[in-house]
PDB file of N, CA and C in Angstrom:
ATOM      1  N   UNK A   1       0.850  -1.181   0.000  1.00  0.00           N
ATOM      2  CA  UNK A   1       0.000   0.000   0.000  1.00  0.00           C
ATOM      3  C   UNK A   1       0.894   1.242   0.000  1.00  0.00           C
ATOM      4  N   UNK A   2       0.327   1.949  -0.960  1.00  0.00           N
ATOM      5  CA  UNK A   2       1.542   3.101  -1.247  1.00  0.00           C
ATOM      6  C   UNK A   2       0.889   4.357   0.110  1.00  0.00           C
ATOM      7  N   UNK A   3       1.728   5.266   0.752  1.00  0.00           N
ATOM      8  CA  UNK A   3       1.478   6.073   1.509  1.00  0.00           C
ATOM      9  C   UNK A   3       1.661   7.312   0.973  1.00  0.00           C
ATOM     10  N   UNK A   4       0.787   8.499   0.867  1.00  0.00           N
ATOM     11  CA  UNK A   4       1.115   9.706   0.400  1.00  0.00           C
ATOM     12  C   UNK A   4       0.938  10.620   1.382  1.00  0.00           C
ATOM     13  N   UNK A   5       1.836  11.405   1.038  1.00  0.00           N
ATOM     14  CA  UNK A   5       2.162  12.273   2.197  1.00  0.00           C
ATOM     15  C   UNK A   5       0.986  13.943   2.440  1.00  0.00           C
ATOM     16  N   UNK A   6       0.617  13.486   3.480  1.00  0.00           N
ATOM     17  CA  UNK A   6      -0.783  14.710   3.725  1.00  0.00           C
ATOM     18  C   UNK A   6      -0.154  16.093   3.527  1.00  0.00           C
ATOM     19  N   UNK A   7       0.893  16.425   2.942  1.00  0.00           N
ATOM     20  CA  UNK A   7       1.327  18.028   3.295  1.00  0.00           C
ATOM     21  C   UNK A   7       1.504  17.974   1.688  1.00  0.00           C
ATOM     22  N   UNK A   8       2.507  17.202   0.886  1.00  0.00           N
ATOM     23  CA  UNK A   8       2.680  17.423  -0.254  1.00  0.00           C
ATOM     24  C   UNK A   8       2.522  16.447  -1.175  1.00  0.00           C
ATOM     25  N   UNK A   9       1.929  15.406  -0.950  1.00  0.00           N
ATOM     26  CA  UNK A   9       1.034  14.799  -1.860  1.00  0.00           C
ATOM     27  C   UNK A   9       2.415  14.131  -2.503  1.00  0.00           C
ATOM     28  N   UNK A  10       3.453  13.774  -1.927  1.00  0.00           N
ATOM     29  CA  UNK A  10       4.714  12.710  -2.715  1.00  0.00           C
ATOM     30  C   UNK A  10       4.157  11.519  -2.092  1.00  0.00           C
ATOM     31  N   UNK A  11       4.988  10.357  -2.582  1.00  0.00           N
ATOM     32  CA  UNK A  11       4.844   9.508  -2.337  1.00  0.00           C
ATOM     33  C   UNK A  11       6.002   8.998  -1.244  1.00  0.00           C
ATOM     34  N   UNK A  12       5.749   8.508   0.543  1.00  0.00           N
ATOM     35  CA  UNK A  12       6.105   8.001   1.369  1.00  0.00           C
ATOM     36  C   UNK A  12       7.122   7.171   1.052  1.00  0.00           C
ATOM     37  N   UNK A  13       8.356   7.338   1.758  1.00  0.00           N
ATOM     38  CA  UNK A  13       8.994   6.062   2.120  1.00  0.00           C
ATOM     39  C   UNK A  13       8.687   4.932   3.312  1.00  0.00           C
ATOM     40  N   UNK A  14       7.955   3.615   3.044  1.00  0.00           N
ATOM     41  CA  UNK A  14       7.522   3.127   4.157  1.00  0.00           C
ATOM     42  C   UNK A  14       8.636   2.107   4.924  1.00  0.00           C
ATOM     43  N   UNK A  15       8.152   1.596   5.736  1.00  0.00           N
ATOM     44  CA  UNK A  15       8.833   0.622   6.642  1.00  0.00           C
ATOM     45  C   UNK A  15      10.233   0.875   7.575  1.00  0.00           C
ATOM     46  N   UNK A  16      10.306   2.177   8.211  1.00  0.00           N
ATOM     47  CA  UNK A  16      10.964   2.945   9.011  1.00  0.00           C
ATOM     48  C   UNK A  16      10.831   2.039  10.065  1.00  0.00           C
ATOM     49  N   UNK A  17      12.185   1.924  10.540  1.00  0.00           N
ATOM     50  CA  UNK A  17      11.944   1.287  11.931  1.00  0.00           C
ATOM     51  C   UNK A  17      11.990   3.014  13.135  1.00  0.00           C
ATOM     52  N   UNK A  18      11.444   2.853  14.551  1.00  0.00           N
ATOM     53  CA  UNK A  18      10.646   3.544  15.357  1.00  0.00           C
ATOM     54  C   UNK A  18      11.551   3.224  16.430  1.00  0.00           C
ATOM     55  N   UNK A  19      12.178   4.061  16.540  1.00  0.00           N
ATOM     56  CA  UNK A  19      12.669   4.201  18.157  1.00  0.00           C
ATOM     57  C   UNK A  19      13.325   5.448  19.063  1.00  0.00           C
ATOM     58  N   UNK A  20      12.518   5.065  20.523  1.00  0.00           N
ATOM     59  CA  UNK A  20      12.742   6.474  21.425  1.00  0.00           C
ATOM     60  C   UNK A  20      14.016   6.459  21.825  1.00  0.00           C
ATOM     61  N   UNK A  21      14.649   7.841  21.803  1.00  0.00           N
ATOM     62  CA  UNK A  21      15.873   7.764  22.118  1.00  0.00           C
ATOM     63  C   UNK A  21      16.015   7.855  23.603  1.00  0.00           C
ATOM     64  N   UNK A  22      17.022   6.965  24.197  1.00  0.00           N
ATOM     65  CA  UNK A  22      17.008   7.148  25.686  1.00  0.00           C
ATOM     66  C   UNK A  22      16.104   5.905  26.227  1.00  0.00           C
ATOM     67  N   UNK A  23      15.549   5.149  25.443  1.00  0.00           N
ATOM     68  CA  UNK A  23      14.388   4.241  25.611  1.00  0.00           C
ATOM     69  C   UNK A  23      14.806   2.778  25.284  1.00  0.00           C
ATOM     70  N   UNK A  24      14.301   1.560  26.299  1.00  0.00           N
ATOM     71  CA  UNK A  24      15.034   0.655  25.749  1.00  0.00           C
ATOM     72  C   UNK A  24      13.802  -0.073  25.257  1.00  0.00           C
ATOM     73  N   UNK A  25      11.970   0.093  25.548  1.00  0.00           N
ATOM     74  CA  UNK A  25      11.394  -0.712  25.238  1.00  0.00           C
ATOM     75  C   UNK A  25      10.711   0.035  23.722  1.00  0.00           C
ATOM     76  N   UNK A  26      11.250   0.554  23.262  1.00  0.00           N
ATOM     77  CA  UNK A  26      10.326   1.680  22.275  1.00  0.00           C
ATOM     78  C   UNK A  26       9.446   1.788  22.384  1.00  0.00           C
ATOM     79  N   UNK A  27       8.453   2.076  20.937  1.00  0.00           N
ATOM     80  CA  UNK A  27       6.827   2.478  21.231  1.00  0.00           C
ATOM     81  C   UNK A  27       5.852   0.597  21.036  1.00  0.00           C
ATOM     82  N   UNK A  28       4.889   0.991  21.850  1.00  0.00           N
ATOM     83  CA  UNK A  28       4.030  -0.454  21.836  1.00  0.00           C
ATOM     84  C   UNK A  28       2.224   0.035  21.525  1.00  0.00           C
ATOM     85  N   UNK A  29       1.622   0.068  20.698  1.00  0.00           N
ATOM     86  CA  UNK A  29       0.372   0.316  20.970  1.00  0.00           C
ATOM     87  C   UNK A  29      -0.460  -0.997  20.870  1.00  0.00           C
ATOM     88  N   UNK A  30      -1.510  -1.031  21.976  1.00  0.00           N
ATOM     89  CA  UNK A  30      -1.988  -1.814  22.385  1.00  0.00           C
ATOM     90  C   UNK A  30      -3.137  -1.799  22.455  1.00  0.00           C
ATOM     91  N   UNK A  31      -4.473  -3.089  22.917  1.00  0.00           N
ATOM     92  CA  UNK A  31      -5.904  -2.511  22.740  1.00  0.00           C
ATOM     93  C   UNK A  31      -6.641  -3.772  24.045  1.00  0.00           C
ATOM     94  N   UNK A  32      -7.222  -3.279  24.665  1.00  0.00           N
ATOM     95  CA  UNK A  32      -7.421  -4.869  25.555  1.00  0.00           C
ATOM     96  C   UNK A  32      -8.896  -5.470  24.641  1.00  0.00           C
ATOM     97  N   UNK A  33      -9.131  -7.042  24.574  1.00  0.00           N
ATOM     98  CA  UNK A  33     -10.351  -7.535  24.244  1.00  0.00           C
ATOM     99  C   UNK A  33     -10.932  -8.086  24.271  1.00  0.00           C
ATOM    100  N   UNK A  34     -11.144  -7.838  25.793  1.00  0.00           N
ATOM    101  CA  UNK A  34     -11.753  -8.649  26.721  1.00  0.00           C
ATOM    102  C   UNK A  34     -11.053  -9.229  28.369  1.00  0.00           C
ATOM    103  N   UNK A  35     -11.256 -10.355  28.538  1.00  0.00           N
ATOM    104  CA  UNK A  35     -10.613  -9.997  30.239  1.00  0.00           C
ATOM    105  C   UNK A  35      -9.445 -10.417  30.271  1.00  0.00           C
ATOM    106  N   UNK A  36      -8.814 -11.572  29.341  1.00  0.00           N
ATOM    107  CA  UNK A  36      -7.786 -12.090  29.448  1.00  0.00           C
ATOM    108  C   UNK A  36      -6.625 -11.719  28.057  1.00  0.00           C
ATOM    109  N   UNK A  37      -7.123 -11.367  27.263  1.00  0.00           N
ATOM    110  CA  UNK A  37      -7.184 -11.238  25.781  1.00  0.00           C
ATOM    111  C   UNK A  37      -6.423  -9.780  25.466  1.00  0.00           C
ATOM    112  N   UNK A  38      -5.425  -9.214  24.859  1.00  0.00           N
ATOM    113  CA  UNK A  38      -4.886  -7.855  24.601  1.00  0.00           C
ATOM    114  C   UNK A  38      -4.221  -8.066  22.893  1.00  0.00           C
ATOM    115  N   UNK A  39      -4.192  -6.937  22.150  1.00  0.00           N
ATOM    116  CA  UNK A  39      -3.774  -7.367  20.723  1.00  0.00           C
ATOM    117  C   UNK A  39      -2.820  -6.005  21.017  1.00  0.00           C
ATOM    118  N   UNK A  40      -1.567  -5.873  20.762  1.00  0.00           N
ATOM    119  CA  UNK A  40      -0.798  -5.303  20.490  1.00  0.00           C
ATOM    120  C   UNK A  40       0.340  -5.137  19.039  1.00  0.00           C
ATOM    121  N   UNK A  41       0.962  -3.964  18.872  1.00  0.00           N
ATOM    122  CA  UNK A  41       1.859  -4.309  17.634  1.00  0.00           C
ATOM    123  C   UNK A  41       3.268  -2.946  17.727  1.00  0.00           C
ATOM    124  N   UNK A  42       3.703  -3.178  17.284  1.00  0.00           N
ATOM    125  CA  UNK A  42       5.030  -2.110  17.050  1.00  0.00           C
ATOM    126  C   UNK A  42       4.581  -1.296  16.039  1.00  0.00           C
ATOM    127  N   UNK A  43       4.833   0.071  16.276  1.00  0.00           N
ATOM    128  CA  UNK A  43       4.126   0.657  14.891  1.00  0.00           C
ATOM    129  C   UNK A  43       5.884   1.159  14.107  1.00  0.00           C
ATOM    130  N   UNK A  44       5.246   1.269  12.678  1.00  0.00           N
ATOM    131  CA  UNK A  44       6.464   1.687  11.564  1.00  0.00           C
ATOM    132  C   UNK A  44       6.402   3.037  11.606  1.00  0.00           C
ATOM    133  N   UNK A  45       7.269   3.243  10.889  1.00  0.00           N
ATOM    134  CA  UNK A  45       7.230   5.452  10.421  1.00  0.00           C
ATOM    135  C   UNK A  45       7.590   5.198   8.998  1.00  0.00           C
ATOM    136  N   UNK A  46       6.331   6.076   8.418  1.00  0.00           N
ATOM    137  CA  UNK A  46       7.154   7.164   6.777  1.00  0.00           C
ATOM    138  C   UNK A  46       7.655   8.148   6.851  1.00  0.00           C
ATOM    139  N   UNK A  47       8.013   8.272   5.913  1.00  0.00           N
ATOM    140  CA  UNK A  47       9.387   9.183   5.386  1.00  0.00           C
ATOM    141  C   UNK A  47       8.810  10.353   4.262  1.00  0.00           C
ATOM    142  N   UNK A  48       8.293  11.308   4.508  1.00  0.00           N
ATOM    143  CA  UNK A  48       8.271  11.671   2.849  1.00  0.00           C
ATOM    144  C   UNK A  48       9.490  12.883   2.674  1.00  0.00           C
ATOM    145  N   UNK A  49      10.486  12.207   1.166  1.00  0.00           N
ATOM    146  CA  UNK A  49      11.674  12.975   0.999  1.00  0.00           C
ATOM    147  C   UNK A  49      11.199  14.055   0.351  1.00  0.00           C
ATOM    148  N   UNK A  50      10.210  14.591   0.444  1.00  0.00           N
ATOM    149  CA  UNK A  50       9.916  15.794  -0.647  1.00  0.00           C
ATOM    150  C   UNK A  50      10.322  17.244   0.901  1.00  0.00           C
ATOM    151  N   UNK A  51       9.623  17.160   1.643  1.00  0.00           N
ATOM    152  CA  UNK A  51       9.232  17.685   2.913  1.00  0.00           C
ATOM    153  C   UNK A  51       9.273  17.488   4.288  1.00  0.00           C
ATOM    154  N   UNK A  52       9.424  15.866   4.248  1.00  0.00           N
ATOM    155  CA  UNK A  52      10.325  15.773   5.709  1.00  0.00           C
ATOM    156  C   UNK A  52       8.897  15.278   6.956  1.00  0.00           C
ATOM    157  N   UNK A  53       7.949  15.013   6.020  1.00  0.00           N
ATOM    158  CA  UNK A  53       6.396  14.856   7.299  1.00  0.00           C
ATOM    159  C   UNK A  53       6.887  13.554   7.995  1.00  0.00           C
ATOM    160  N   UNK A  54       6.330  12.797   9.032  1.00  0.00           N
ATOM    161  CA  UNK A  54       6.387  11.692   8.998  1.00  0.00           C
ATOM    162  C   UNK A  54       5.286  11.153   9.789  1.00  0.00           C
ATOM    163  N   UNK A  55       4.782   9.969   9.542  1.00  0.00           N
ATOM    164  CA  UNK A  55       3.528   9.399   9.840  1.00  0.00           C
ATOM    165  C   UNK A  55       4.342   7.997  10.213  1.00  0.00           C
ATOM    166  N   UNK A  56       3.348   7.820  11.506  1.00  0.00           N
ATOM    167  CA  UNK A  56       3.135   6.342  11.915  1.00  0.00           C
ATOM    168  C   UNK A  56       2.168   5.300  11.572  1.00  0.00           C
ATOM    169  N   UNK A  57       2.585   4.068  11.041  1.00  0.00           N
ATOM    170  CA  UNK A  57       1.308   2.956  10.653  1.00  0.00           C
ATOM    171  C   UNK A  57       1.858   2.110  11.407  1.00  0.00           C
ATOM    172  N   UNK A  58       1.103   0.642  11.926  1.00  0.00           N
ATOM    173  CA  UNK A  58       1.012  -0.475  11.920  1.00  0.00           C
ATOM    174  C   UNK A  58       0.734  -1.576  10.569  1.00  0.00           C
ATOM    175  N   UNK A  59       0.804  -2.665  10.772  1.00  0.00           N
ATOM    176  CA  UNK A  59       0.906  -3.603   9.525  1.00  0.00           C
ATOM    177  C   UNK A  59      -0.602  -4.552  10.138  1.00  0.00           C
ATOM    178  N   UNK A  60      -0.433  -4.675  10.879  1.00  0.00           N
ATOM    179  CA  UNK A  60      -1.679  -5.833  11.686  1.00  0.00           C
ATOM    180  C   UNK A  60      -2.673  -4.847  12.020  1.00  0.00           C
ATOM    181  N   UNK A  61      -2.792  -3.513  11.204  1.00  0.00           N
ATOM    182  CA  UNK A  61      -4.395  -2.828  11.859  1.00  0.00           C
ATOM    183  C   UNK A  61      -5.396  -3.762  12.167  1.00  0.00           C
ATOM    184  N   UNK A  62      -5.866  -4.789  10.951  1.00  0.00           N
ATOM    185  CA  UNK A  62      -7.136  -5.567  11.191  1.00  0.00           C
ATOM    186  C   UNK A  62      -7.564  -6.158  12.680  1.00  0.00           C
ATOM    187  N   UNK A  63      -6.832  -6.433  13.224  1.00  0.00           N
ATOM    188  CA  UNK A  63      -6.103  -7.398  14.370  1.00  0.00           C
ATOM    189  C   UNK A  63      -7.113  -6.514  15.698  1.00  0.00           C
ATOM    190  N   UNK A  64      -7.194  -5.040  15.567  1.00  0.00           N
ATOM    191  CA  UNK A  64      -8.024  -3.785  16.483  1.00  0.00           C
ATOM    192  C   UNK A  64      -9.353  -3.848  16.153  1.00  0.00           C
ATOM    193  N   UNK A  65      -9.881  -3.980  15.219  1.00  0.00           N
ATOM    194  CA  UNK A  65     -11.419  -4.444  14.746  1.00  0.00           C
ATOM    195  C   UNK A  65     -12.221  -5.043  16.040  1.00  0.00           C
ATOM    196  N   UNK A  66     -13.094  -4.340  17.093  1.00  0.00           N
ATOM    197  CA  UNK A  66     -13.960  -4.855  17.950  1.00  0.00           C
ATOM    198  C   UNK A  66     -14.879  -6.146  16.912  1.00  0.00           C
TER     199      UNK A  66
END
């Protein structure tokens, strides 16, 4: 899936790896679903070389679907 960039309309560089500096567990977003049950994932970053924006995705969105 191609990513375009919301400021100037180039086309994204995807699959950035994500990490806090100073941080040893990086970023985790997570969703609980139900009592025992949690779906979590590492999210990626784009790149767009036109302008410099950058956006975060996940790959397993479906996975958050109540």
């Amino acid at each position: 899936m191609k990513r375009i960039c919301n400021q100037c309309q180039t086309e994204m560089i995807d699959d950035c790896k994500v990490n806090v500096q100073g941080g040893m567990n990086g970023i985790k977003i997570s969703q609980k679903k139900g009592l025992f049950k949690r779906v979590s994932a590492n999210p990626k970053g784009s790149v767009c070389p036109n302008c410099g924006y950058v956006a975060f995705y996940i790959d397993n969105f479906r996975e958050f679907i109540k």
